[in-house]
N, C-alpha and C. Protein backbone atom coordinates (compact mmCIF):
# COMPACT_ATOMS: atom_id res chain seq x y z
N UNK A 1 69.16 4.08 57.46
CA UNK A 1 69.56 5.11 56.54
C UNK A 1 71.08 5.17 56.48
N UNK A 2 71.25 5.63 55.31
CA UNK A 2 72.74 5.45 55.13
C UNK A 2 73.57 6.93 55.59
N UNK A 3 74.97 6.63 56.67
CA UNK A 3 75.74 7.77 57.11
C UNK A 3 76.25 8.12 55.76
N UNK A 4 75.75 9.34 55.53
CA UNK A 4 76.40 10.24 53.77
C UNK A 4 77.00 11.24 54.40
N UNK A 5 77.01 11.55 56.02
CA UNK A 5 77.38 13.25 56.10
C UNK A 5 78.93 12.87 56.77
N UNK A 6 79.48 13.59 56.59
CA UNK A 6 81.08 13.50 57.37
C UNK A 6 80.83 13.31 58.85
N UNK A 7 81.57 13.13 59.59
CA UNK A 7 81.88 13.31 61.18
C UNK A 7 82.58 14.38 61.72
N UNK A 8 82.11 15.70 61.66
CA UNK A 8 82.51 17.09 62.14
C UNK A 8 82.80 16.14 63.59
N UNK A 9 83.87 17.34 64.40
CA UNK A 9 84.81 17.33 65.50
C UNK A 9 83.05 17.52 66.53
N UNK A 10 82.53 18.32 66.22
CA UNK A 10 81.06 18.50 66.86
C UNK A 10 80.49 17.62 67.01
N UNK A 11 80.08 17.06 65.85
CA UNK A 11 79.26 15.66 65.53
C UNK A 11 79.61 14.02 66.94
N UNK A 12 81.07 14.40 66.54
CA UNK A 12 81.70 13.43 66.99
C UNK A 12 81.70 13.65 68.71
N UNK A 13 81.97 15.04 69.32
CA UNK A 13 81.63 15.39 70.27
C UNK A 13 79.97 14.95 71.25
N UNK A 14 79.52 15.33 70.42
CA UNK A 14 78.18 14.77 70.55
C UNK A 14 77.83 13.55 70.98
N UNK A 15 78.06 12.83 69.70
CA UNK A 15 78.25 11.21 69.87
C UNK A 15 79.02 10.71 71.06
N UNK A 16 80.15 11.10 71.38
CA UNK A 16 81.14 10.57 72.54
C UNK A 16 80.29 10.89 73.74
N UNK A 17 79.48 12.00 73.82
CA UNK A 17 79.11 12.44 75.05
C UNK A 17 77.56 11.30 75.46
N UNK A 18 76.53 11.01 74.35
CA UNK A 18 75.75 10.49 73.99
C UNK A 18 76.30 9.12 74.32
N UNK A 19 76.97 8.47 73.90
CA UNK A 19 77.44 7.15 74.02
C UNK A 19 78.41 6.61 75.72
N UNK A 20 78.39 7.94 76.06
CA UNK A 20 79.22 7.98 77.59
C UNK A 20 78.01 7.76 78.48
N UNK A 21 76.77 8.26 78.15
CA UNK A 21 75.98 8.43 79.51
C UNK A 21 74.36 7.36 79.43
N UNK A 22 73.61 6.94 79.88
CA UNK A 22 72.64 6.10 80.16
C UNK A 22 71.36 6.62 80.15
N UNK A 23 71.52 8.27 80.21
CA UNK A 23 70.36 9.00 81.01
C UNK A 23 69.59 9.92 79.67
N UNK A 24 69.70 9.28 78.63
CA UNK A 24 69.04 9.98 77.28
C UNK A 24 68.64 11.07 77.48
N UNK A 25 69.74 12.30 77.38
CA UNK A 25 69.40 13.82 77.97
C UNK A 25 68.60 14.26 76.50
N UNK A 26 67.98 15.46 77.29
CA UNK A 26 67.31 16.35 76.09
C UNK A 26 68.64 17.16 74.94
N UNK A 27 68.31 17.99 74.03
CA UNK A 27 69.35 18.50 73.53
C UNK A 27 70.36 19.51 74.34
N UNK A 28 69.26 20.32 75.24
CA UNK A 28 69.51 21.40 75.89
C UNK A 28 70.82 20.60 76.97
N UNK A 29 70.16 19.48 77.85
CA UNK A 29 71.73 18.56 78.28
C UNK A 29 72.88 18.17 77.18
N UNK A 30 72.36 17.81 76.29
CA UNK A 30 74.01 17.28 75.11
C UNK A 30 74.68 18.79 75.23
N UNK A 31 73.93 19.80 75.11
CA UNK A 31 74.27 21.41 75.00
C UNK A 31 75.41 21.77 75.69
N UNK A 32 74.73 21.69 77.05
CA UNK A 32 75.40 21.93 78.43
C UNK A 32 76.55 20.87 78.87
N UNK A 33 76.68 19.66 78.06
CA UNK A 33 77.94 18.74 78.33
C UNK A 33 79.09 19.40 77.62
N UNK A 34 78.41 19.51 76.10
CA UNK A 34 79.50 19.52 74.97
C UNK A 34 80.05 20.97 75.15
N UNK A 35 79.04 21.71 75.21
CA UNK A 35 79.73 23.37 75.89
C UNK A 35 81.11 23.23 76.45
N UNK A 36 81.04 22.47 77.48
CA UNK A 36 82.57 21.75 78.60
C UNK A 36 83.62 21.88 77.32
N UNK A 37 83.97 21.46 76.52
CA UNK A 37 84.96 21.33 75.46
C UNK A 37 84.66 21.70 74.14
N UNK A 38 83.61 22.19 73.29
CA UNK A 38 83.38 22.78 72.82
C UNK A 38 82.92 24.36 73.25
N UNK A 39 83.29 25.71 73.41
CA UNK A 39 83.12 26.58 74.22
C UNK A 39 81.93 27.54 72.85
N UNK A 40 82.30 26.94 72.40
CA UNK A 40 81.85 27.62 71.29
C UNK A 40 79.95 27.19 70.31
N UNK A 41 80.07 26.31 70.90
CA UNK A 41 79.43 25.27 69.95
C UNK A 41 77.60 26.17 70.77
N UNK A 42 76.61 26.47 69.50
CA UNK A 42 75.45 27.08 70.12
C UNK A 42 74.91 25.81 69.99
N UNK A 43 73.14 26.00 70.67
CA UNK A 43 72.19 24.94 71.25
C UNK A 43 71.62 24.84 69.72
N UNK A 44 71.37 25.68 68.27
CA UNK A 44 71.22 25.06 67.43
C UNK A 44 71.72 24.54 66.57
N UNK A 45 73.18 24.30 66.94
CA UNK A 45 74.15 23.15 66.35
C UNK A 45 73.80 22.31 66.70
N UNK A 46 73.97 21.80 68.05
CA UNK A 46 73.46 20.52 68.44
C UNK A 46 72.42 20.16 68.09
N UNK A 47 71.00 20.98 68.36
CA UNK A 47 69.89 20.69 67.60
C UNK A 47 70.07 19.95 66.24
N UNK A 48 70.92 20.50 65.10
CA UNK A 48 71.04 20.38 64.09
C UNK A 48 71.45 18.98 63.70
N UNK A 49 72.92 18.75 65.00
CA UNK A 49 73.38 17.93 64.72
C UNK A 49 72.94 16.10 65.13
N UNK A 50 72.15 17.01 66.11
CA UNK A 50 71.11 15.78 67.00
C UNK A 50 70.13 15.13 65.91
N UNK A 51 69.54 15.82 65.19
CA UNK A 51 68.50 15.46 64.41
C UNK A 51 69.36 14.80 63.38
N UNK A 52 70.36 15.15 62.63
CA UNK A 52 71.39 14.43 61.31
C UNK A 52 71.51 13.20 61.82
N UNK A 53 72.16 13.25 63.26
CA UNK A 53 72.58 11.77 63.67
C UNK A 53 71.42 10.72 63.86
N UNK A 54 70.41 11.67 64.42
CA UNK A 54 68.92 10.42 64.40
C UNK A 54 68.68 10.07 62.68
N UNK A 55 68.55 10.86 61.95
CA UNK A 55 68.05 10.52 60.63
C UNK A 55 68.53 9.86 59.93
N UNK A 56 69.70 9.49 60.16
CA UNK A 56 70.93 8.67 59.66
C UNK A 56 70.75 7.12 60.48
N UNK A 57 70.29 7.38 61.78
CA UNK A 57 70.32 6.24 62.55
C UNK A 57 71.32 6.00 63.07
N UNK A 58 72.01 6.98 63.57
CA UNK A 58 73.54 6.45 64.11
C UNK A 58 73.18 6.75 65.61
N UNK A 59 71.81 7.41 66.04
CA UNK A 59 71.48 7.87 67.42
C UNK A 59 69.95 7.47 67.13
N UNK A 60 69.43 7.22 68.47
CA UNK A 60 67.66 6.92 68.45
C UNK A 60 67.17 8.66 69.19
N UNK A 61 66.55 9.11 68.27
CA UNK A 61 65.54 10.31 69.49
C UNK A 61 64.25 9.29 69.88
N UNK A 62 64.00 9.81 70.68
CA UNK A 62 63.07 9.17 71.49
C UNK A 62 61.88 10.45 71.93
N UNK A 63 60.37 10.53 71.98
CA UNK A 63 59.56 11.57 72.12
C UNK A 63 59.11 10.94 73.03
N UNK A 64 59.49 11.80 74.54
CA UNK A 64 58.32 11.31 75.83
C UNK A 64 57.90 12.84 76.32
N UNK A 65 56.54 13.00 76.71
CA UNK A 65 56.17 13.86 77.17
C UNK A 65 56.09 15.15 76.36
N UNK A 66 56.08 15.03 74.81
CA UNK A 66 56.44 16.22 73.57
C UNK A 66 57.26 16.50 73.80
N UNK A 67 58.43 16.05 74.92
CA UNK A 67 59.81 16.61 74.35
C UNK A 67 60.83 15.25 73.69
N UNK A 68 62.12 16.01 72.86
CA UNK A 68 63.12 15.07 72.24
C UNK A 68 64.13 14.29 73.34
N UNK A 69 63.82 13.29 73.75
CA UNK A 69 65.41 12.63 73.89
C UNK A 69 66.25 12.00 73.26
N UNK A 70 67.31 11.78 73.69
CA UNK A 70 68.58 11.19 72.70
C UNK A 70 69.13 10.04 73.66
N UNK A 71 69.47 9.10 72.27
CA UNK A 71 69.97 7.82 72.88
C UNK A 71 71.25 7.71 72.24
N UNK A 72 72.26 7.40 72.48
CA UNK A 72 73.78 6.98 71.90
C UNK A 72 73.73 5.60 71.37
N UNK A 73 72.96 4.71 72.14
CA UNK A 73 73.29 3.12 71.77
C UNK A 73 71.47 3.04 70.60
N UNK A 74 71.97 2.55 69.45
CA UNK A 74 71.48 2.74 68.75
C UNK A 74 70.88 1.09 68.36
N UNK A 75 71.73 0.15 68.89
CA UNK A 75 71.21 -1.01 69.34
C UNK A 75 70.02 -1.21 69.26
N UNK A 76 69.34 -2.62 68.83
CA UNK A 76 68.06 -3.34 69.22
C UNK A 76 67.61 -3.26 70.70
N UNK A 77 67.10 -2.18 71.45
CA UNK A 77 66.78 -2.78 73.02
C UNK A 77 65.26 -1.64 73.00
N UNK A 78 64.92 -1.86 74.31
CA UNK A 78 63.47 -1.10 74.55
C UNK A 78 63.64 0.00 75.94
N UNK A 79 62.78 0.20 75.79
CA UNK A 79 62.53 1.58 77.59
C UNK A 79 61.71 1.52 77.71
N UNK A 80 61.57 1.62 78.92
CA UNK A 80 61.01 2.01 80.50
C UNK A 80 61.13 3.43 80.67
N UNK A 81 59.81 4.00 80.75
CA UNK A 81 59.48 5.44 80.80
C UNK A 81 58.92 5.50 82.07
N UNK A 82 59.33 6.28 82.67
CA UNK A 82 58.77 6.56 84.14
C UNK A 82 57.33 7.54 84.34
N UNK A 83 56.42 7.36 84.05
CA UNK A 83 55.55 8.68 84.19
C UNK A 83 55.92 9.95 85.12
N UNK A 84 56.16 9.58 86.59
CA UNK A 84 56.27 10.49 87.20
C UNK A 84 57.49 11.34 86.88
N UNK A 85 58.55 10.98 86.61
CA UNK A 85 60.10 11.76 86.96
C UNK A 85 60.62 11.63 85.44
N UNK A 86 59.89 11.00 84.79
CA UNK A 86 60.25 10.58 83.53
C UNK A 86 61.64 9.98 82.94
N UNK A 87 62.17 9.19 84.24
CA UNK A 87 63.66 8.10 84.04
C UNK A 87 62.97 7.66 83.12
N UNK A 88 64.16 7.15 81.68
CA UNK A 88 64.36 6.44 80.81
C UNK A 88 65.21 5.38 80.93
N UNK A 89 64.75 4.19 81.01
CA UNK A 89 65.44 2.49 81.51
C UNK A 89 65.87 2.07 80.12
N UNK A 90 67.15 1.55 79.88
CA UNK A 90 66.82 0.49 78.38
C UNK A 90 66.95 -0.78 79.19
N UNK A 91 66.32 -1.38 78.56
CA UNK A 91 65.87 -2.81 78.71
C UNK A 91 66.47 -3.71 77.34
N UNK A 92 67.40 -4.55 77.86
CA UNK A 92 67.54 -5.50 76.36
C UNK A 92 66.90 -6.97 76.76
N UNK A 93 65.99 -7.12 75.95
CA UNK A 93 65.30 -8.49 75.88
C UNK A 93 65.63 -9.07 74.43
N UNK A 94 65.91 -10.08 73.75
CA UNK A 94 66.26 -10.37 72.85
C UNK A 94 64.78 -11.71 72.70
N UNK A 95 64.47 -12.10 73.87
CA UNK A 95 63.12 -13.13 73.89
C UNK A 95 61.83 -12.06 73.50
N UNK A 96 61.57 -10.84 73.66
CA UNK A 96 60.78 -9.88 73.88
C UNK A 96 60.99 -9.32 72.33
N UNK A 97 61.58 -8.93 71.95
CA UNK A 97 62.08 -8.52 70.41
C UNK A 97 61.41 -9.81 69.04
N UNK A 98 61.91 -10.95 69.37
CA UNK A 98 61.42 -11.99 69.02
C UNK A 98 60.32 -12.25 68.77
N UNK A 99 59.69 -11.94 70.40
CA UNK A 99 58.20 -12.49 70.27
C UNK A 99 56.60 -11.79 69.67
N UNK A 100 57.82 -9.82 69.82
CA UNK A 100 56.62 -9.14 68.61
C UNK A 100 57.05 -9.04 67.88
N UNK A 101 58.45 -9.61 67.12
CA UNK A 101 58.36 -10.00 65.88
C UNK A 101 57.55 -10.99 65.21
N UNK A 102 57.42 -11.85 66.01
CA UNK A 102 56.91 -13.03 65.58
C UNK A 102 55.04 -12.67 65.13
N UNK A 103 54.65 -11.96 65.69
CA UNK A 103 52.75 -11.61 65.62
C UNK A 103 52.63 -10.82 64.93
N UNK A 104 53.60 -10.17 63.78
CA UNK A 104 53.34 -9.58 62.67
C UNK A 104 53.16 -10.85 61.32
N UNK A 105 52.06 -10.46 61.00
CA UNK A 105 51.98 -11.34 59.37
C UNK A 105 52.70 -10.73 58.62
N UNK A 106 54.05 -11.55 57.94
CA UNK A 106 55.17 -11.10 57.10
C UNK A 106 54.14 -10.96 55.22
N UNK A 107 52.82 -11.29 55.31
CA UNK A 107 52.41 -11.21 53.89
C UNK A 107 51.55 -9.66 54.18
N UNK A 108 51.44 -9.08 55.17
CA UNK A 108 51.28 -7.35 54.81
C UNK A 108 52.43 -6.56 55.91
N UNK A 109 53.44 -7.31 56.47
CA UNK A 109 54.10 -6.28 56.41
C UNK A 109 55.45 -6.97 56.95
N UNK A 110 56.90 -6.86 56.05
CA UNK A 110 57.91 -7.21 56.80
C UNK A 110 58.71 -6.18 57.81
N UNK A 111 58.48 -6.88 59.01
CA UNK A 111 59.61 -5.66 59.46
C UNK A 111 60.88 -6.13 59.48
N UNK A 112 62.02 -4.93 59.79
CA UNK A 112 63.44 -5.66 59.88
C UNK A 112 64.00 -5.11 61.42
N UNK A 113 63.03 -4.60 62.50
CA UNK A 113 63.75 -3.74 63.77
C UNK A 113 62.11 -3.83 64.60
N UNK A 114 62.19 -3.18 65.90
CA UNK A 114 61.08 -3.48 66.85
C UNK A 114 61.65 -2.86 68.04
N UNK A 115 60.82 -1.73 68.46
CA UNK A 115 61.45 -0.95 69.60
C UNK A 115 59.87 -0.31 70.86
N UNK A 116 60.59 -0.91 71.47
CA UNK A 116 59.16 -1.51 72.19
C UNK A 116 59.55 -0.26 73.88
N UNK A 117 58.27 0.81 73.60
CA UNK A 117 58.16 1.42 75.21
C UNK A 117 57.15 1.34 75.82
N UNK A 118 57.42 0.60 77.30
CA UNK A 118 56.69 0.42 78.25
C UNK A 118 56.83 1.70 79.68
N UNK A 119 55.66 1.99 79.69
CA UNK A 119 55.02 3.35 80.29
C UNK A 119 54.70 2.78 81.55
N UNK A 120 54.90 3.71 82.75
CA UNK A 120 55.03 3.02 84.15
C UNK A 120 55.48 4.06 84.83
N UNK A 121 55.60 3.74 86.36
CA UNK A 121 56.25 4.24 87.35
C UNK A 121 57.59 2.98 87.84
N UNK A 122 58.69 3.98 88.20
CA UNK A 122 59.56 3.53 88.20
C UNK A 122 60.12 2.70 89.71
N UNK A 123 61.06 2.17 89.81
CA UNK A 123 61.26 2.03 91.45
C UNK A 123 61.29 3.15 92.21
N UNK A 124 62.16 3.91 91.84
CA UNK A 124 62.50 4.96 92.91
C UNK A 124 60.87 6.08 93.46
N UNK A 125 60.21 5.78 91.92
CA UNK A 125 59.41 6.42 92.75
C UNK A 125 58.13 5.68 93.43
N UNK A 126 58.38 4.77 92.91
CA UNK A 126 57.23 4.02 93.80
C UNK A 126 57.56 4.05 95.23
N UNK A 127 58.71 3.87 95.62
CA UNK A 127 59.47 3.88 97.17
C UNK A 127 58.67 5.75 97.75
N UNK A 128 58.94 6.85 96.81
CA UNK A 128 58.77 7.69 97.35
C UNK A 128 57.24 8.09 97.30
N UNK A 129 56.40 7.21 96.85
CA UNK A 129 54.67 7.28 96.91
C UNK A 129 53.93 7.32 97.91
């Protein structure tokens, strides 16, 4: 989708904070970061602004467990969902991307993207099982 909306100081806040961290927080975390330097900024701005940036595609939300997460790197890669603790892994496979591209019949459907989550328990908690 095409970016049509400006880059508010918020927006952009957002994004910087999103693109700083690994750990695809819920909104209520982007909330509680951006708060730090935005003092002002409420939880349904971000909401607001969380959802613009996914719809645009400049951010991935991600739905584990019925709740929203947020991704900054908007990149071709996949996750690793933890059942228990619910860590979010990205994984970049570029052989893996490929290869379910490849088992779609392009005469009912072309795709142009492929975002692939694999559901599991993670290391850390397997250690603590």
């Amino acid at each position: 989708m095409k970016n049509t909306t400006r880059m508010t100081s918020q927006r952009i806040k957002i994004l910087d904070y999103l693109r700083s961290v690994k750990t695809h927080p819920t909104a209520e975390m982007v909330h509680k970061e951006v708060l730090k330097s935005l003092p002002a900024i409420t939880l349904a701005t971000v909401y607001r602004n969380l959802n613009l940036l996914a719809e645009q595609g400049v951010i991935l939300r991600l739905e584990v467990n019925k709740e929203y997460r947020y991704d900054g790197d908007s990149c071709c890669h996949h996750h690793l969902i933890c059942r228990k603790c619910e860590k979010i892994i990205d994984i970049e496979d570029s052989s893996l991307t490929g290869s379910a591209l490849k088992t779609i019949d392009r005469k009912i459907f072309d795709p142009d993207s492929v975002r692939i989550m694999f559901y599991g328990i993670c290391a850390d908690c397997k250690k603590g099982a």
